[in-house]
Protein backbone atom coordinates (compact mmCIF):
# COMPACT_ATOMS: atom_id res chain seq x y z
CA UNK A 1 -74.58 45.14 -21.11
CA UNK A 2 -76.40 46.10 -24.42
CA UNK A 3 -76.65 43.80 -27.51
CA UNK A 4 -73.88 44.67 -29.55
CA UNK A 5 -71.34 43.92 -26.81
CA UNK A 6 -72.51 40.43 -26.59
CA UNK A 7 -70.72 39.39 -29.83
CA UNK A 8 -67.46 40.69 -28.76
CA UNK A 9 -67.66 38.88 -25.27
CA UNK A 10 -68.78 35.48 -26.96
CA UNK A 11 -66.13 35.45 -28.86
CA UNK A 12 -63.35 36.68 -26.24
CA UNK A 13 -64.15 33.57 -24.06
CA UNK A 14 -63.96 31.64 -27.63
CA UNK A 15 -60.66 32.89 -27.55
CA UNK A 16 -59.60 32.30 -24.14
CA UNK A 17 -61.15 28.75 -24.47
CA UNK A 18 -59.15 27.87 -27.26
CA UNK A 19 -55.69 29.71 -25.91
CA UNK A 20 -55.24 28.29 -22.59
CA UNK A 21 -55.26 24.61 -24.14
CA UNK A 22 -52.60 25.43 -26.87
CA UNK A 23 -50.85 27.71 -24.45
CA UNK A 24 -50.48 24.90 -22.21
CA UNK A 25 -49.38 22.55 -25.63
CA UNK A 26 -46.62 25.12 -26.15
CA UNK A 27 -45.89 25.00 -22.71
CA UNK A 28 -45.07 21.46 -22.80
CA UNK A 29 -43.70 21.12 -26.24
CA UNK A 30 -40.62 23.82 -24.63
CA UNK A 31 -40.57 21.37 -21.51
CA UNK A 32 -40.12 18.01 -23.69
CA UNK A 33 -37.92 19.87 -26.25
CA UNK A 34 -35.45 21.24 -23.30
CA UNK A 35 -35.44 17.66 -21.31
CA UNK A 36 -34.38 16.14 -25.05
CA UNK A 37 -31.64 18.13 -24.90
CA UNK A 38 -30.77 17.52 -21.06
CA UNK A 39 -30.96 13.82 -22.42
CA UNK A 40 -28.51 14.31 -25.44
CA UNK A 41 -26.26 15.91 -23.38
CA UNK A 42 -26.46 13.52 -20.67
CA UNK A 43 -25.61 11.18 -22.96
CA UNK A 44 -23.02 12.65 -24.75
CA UNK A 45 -21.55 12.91 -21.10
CA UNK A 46 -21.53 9.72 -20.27
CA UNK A 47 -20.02 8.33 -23.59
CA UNK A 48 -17.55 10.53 -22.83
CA UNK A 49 -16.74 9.46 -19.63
CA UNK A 50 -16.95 6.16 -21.02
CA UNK A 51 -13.97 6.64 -23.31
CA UNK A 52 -12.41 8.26 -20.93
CA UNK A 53 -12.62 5.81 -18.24
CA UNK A 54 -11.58 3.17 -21.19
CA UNK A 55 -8.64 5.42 -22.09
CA UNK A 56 -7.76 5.57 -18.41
CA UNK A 57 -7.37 2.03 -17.89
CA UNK A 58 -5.62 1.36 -21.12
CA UNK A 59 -2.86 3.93 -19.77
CA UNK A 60 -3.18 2.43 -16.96
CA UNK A 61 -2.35 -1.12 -18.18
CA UNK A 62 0.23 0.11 -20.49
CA UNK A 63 1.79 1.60 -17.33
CA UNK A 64 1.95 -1.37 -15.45
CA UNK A 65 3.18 -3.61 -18.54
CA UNK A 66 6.13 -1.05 -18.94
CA UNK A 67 7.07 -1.05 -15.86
CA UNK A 68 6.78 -5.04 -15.84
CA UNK A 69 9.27 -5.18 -18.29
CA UNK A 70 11.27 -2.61 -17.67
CA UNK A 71 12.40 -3.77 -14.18
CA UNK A 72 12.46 -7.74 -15.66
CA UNK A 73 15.21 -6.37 -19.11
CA UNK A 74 17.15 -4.48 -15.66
CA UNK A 75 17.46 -7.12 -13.59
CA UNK A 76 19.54 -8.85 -15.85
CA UNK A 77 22.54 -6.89 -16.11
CA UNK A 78 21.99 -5.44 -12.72
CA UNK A 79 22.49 -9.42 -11.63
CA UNK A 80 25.44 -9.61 -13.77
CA UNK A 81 27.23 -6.69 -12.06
CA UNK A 82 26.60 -7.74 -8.75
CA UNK A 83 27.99 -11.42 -9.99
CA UNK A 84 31.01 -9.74 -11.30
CA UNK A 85 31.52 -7.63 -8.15
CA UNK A 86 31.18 -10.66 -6.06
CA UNK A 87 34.17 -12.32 -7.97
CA UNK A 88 36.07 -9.41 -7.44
CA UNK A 89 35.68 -9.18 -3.88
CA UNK A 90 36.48 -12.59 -3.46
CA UNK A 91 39.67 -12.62 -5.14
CA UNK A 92 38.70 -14.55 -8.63
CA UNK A 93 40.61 -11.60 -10.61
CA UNK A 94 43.41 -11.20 -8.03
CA UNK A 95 43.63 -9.72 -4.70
CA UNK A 96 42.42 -6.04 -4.43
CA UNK A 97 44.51 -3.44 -3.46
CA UNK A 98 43.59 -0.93 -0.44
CA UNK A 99 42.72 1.62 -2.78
CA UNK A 100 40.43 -0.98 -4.81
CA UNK A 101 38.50 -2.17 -1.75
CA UNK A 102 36.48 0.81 -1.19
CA UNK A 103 35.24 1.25 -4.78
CA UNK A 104 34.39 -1.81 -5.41
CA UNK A 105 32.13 -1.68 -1.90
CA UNK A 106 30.10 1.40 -3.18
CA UNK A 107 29.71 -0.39 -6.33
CA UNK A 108 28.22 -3.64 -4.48
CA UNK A 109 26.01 -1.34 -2.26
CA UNK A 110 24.31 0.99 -5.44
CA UNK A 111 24.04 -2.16 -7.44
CA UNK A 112 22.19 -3.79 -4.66
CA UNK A 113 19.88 -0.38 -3.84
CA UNK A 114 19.37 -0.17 -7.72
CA UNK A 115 18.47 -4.12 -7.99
CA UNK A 116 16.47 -3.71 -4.75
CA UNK A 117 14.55 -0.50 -6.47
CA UNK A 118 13.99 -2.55 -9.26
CA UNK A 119 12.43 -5.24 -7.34
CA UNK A 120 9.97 -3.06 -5.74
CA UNK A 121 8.91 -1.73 -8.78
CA UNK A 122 8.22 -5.15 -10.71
CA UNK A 123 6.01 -5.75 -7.50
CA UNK A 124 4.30 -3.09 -7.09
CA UNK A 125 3.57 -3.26 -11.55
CA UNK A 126 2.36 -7.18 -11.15
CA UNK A 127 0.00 -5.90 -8.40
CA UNK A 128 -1.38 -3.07 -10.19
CA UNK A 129 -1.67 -5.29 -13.16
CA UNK A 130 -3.70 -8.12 -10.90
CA UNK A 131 -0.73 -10.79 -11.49
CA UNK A 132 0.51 -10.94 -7.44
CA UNK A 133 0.34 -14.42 -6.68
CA UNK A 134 -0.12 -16.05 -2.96
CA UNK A 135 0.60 -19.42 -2.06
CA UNK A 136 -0.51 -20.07 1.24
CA UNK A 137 0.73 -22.36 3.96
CA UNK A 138 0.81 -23.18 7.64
CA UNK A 139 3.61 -20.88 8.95
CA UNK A 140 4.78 -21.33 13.01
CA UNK A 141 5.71 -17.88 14.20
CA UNK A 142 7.74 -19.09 16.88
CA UNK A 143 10.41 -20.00 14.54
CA UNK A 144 9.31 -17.76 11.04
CA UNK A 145 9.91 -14.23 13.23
CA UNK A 146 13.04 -15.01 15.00
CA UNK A 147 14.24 -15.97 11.82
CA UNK A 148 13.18 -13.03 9.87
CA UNK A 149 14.57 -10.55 12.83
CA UNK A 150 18.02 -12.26 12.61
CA UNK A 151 18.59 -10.93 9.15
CA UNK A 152 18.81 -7.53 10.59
CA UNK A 153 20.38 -7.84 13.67
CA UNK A 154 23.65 -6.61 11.85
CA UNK A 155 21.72 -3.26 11.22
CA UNK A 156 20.75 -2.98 14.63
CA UNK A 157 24.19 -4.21 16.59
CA UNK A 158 26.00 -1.40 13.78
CA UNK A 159 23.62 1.26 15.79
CA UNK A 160 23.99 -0.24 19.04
CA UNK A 161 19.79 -1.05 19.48
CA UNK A 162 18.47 -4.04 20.69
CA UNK A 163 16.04 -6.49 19.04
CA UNK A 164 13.95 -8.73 20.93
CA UNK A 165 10.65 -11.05 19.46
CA UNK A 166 7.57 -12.43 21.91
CA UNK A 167 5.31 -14.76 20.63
CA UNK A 168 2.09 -15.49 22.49
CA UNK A 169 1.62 -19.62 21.59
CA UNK A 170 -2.03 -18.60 20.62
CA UNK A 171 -0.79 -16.99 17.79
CA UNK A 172 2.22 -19.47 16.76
CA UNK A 173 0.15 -20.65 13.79
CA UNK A 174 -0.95 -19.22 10.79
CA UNK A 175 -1.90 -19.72 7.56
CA UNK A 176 -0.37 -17.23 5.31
CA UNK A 177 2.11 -16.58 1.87
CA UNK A 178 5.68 -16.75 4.10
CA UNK A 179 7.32 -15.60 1.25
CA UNK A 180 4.84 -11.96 0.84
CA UNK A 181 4.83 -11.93 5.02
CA UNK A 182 8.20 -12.29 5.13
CA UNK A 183 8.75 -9.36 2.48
CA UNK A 184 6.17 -7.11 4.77
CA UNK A 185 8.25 -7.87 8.20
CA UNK A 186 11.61 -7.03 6.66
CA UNK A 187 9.84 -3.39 5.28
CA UNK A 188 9.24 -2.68 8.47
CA UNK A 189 12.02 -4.13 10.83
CA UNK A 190 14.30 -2.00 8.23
CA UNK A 191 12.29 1.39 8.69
CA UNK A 192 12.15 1.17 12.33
CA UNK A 193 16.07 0.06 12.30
CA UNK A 194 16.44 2.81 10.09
CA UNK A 195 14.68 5.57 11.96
CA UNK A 196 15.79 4.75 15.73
CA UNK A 197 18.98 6.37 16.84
CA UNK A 198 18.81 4.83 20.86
CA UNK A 199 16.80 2.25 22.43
CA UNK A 200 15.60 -0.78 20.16
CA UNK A 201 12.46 -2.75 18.11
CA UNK A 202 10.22 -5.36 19.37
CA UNK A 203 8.73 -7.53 17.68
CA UNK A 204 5.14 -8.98 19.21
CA UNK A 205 2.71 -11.50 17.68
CA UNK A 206 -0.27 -11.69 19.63
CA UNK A 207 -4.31 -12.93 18.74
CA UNK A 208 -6.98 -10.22 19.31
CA UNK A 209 -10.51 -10.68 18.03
CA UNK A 210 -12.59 -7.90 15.78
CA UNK A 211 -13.83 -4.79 18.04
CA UNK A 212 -17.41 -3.88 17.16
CA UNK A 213 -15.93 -0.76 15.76
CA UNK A 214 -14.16 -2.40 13.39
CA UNK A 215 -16.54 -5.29 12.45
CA UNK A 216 -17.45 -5.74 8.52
CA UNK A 217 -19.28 -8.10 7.14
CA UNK A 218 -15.94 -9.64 5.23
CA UNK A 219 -13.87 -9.26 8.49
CA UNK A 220 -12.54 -12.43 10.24
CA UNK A 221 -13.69 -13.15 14.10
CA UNK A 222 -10.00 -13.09 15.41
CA UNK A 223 -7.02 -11.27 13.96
CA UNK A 224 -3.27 -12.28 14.33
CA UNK A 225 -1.39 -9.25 14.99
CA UNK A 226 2.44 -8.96 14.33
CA UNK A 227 3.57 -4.97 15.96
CA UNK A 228 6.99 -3.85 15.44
CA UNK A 229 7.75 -1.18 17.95
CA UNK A 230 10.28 1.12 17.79
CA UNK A 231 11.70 4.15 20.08
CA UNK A 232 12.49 6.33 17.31
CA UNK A 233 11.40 9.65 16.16
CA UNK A 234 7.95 8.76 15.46
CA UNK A 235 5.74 10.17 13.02
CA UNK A 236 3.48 13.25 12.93
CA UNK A 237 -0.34 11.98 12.54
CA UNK A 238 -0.87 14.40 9.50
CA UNK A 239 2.01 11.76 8.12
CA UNK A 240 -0.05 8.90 8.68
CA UNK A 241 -1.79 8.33 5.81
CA UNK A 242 0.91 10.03 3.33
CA UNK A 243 3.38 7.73 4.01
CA UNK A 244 1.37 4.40 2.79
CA UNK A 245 1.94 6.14 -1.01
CA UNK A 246 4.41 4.97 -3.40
CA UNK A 247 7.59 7.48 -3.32
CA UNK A 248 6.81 9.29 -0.69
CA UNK A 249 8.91 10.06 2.57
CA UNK A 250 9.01 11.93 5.55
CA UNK A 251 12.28 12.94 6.94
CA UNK A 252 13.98 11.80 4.27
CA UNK A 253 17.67 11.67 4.28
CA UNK A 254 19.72 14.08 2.33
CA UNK A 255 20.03 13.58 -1.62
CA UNK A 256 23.15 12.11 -2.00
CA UNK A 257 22.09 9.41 0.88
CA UNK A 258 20.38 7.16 -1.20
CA UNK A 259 20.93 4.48 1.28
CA UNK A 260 19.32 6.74 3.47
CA UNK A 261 16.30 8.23 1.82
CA UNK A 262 15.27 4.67 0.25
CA UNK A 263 13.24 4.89 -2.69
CA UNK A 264 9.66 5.38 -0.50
CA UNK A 265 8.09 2.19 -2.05
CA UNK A 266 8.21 -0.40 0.93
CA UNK A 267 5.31 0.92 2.70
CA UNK A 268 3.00 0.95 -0.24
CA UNK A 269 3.90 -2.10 -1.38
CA UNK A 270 3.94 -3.74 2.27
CA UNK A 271 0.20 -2.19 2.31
CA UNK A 272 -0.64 -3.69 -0.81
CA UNK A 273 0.64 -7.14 0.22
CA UNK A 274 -1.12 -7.18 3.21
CA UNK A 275 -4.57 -6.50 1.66
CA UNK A 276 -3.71 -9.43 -1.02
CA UNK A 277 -3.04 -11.27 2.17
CA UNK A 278 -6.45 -10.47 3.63
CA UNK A 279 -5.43 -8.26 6.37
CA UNK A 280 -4.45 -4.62 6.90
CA UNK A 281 -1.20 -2.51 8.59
CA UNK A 282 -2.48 -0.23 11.42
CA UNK A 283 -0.22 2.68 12.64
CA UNK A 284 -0.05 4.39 16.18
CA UNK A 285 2.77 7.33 15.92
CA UNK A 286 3.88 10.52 17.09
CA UNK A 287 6.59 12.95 17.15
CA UNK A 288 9.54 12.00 19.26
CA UNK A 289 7.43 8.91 20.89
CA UNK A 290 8.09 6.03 18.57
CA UNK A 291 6.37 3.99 16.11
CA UNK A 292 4.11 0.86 16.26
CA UNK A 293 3.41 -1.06 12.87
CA UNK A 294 0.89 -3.23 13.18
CA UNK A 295 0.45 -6.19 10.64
CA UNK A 296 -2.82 -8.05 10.94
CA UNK A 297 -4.03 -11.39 9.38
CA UNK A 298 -7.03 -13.09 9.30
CA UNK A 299 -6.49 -16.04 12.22
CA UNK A 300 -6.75 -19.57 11.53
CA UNK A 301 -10.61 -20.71 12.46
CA UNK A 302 -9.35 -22.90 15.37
CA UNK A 303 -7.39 -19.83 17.18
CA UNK A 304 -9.39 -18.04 19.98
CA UNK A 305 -8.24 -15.56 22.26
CA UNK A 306 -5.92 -16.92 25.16
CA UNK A 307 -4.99 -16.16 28.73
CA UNK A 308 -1.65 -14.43 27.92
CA UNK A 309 1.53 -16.61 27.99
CA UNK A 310 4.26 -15.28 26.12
CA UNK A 311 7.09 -17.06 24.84
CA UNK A 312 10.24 -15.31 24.32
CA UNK A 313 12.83 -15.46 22.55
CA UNK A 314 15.56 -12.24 22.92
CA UNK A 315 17.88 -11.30 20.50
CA UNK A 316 19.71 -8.00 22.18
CA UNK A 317 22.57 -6.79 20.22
């Protein structure tokens, strides 16, 4: 190397010396200036979200309210017309004619489905909106499920089925809202009724403690369970979960059949009662082999698990 190249090298590494520090400055000022911008927009995601998660629930609560009032401003004249008809059928107005008697029986019967629609809508609005209250009490099963199955035996003698109720006396005594249980039992007595053309419904309360499977850290020691079991054309497993929604159905009636294709709001809202209630409804179904509903609620701390001993009380129509 001869002398005048030394210059040109000194100052090369100069150069190189000095570049690879700002390099790496410009390096990391593009770094810090791109994660800024991942930060603004993060941001500007989330306060979006925000808004719309606030919009959401203002909908939401606007929803329920609505439908709150809506169904409270119907009941009114819905009551009055079902008043009215009731005079009529009983003769306050006169004494119907044969050709009166059957219209003023469809008008009793849509009145009723449209007060009963009604009904399941305010419910299912005061639980959205957080308003469902429970009130519980010490309810004996031996005489609350007979009871409850004997407002439906017409149904099931008008389709020639048999209903029939066995109580284990573990399980006789619960604490629970009679007036929500009761509302849960009659959903499902009427479905099964509904959907069995030959054979019958049972109706079993039993005690059954928590299977490791099932075990959660908020889950009660010992379960009551309340099945109703049906032999009617069961449900496909893909149908399960589907039918817990509010309006839907599967094998639904025709269109005109109101009666029929019911308004597919008694399953959601018996699901939603029986989480307020602390328990859950189970389902075992299939095609052609039947349906078993099962309602279960936390036991009573005193109940334990029993030898079985059944108690029962028939009611074949």
């Amino acid at each position: 190397m001869d002398a005048a190249s030394l210059p040109e090298l000194f100052l090369t590494r100069r150069w190189i010396e000095w570049a690879a520090p700002a390099s790496a400055i410009v390096v990391l000022a593009f770094i810090l200036r791109r994660e800024r911008r991942n930060a603004r927009r993060l941001a500007d995601r989330s306060r979006e979200l925000e808004r719309l998660s606030s919009e959401l629930l203002r909908v939401n609560r606007m929803k329920s309210e609505f439908l709150a009032n809506v169904s409270h401003e119907l009941r009114t004249p819905l009551n009055a017309i079902v008043g009215f008809v009731d005079l009529l059928r009983e003769g306050v107005y006169g004494e119907l004619g044969p050709k009166q008697i059957k219209p003023v029986e469809r008008i009793e019967a849509s009145a009723n489905h449209l007060r009963h629609l009604v009904d399941q809508i305010l419910d299912l609005a005061k639980m959205a909106a957080g308003r469902l209250e429970v009130h519980r009490e010490p309810i004996d099963l031996r005489a609350f499920l007979p009871d409850v199955v004997s407002e439906v035996e017409s149904l099931a003698r008008e389709k020639g089925l048999s209903l029939s109720v066995q109580v284990e006396p573990p399980a006789s005594r619960i604490r629970c809202d009679p007036l929500h249980l009761r509302q849960i039992l009659m959903n499902l007595l009427g479905n099964a009724i509904k959907y069995t053309r030959v054979g019958g419904v049972t109706v079993t309360g039993h005690v059954t403690p928590t299977s490791p499977a099932d075990a959660r850290d908020a889950a009660p020691n010992t379960w009551v369970v309340i099945e109703i079991k049906d032999t009617g054309i069961g449900i496909h497993a893909r149908d399960h979960q589907r039918i817990f929604e509010e309006f839907e159905q599967v094998g639904a009636g025709p269109r005109g059949d109101s009666a029929l294709r019911g308004t597919g709001l008694g399953l959601a809202i018996s699901r939603r009662l029986a989480q307020a209630l602390g328990g859950r409804i189970d389902l075992q179904s299939a095609p052609g082999a039947g349906s078993t509903f099962s309602l279960r609620l936390p036991a009573e701390s005193e109940l334990s698990v029993a030898p079985k001993q059944s108690l029962e009380l028939a009611h074949d129509t």
